[in-house]
Protein backbone atom coordinates (compact mmCIF):
# COMPACT_ATOMS: atom_id res chain seq x y z
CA UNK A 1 8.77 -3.94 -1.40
CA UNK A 2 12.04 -1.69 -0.99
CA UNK A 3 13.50 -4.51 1.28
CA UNK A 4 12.66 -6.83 -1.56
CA UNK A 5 14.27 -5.03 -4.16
CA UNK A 6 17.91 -4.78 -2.01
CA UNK A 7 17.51 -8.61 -1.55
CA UNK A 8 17.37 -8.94 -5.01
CA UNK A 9 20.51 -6.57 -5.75
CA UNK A 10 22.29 -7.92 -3.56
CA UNK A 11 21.72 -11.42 -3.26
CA UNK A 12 19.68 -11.83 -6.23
CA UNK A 13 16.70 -13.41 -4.25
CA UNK A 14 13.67 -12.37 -5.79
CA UNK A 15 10.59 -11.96 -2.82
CA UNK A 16 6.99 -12.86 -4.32
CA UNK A 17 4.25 -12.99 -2.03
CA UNK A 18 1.23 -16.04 -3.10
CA UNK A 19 -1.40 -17.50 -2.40
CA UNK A 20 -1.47 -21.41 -2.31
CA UNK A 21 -3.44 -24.60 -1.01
CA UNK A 22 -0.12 -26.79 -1.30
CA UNK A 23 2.62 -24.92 -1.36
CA UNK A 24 4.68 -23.66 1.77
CA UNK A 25 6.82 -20.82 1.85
CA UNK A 26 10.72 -20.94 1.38
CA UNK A 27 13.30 -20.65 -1.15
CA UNK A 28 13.57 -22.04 -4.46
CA UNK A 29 15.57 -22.48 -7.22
CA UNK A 30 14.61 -21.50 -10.95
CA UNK A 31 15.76 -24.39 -13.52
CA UNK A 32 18.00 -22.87 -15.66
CA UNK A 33 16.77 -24.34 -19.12
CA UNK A 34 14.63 -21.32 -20.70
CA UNK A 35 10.67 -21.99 -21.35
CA UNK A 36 8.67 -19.30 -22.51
CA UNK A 37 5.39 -19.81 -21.18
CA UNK A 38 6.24 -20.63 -17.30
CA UNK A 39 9.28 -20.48 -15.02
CA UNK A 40 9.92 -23.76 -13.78
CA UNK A 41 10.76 -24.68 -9.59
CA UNK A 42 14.00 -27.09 -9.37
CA UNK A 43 13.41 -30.10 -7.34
CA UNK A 44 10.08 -30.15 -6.85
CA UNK A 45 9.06 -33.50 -8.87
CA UNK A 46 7.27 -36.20 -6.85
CA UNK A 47 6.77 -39.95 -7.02
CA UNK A 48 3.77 -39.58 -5.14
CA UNK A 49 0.64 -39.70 -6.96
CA UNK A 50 -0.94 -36.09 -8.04
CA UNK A 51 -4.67 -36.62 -9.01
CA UNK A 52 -5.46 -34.21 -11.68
CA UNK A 53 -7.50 -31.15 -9.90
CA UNK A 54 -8.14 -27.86 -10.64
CA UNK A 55 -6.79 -28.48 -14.17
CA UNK A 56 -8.18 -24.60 -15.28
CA UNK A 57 -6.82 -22.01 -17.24
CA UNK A 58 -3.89 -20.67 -15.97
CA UNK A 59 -3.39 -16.68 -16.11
CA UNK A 60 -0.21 -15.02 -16.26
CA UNK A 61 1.13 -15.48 -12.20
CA UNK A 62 -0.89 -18.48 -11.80
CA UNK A 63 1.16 -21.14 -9.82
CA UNK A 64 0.66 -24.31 -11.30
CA UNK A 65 1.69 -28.68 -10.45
CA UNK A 66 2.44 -31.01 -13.60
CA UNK A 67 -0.32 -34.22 -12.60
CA UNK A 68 0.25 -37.92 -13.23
CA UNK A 69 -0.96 -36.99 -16.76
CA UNK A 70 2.75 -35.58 -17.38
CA UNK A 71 4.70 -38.80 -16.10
CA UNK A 72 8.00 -38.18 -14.75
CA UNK A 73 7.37 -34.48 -14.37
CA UNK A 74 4.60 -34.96 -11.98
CA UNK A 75 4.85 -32.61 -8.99
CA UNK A 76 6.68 -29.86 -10.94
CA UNK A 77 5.91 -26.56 -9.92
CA UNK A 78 5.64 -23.74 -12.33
CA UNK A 79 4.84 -19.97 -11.82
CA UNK A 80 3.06 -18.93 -15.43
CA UNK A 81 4.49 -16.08 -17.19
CA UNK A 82 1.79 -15.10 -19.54
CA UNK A 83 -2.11 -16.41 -19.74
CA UNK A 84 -2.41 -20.13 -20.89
CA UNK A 85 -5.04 -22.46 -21.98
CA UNK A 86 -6.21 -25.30 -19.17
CA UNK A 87 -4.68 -28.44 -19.65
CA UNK A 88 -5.93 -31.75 -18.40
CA UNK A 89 -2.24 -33.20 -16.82
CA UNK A 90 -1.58 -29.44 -15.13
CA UNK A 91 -3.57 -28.30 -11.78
CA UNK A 92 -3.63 -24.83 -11.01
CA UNK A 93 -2.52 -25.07 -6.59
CA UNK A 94 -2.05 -21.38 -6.17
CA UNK A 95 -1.27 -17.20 -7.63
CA UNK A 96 1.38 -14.80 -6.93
CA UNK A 97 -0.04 -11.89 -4.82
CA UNK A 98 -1.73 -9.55 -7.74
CA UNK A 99 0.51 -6.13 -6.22
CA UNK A 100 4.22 -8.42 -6.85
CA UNK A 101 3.11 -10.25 -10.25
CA UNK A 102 5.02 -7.14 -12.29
CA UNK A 103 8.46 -8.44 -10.37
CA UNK A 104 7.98 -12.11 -12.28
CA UNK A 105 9.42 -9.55 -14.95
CA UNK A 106 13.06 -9.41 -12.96
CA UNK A 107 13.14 -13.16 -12.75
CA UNK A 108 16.36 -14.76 -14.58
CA UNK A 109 16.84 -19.36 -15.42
CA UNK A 110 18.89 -20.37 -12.85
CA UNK A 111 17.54 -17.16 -10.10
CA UNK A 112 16.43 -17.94 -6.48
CA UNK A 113 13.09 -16.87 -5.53
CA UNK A 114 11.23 -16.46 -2.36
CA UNK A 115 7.81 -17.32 -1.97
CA UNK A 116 5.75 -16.18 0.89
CA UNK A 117 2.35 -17.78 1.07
CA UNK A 118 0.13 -15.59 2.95
């Protein structure tokens, strides 16, 4: 956690462990347009179909993919900052590790963040 912390300060990469069916781990970037309910992953949208699965509700640290139901967002990754109601065109794919879910509290729009998928 400590080494976490002077990434952040330093490089301000934020270091989130998660759990997740789909995603791998690397770095990504935070969009930099504010929304108050989830923090949205940059270039993760996909042309590719994404069946709606999973579509349950989503708790705060729940790592979630916009379905075909949302069009041209489909594939859009989102890490949930508070508890939200299921919704039919979003599939819950993963969670941030239970122990790092108070850090979501340091991220900033426009922020890198590291996800390790354990």
């Amino acid at each position: 956690m400590l080494e976490n912390l002077t990434a952040y300060k330093n490089q301000n990469i934020l270091t989130v462990r998660a759990e997740s069916r789909l995603l791998q781990s690397g770095q990504y970037e935070l969009r930099p347009d504010v929304s108050q309910d989830v923090f949205r992953l940059q270039d993760t949208r996909v042309t590719a179909n994404v069946e709606p699965s999973n579509t349950v509700a989503r708790s705060l640290g729940s790592i979630t993919m916009d379905n075909d139901g949302y069009g041209r967002y489909r594939g859009e990754v989102q890490i949930c900052k508070r508890d939200l109601e299921a919704n039919h065109r979003v599939n819950v794919i993963g969670r941030i590790i239970e122990e790092d879910i108070p850090l979501l509290f340091l991220l900033k729009p426009g922020q890198t963040i590291k996800l390790i998928i354990e």
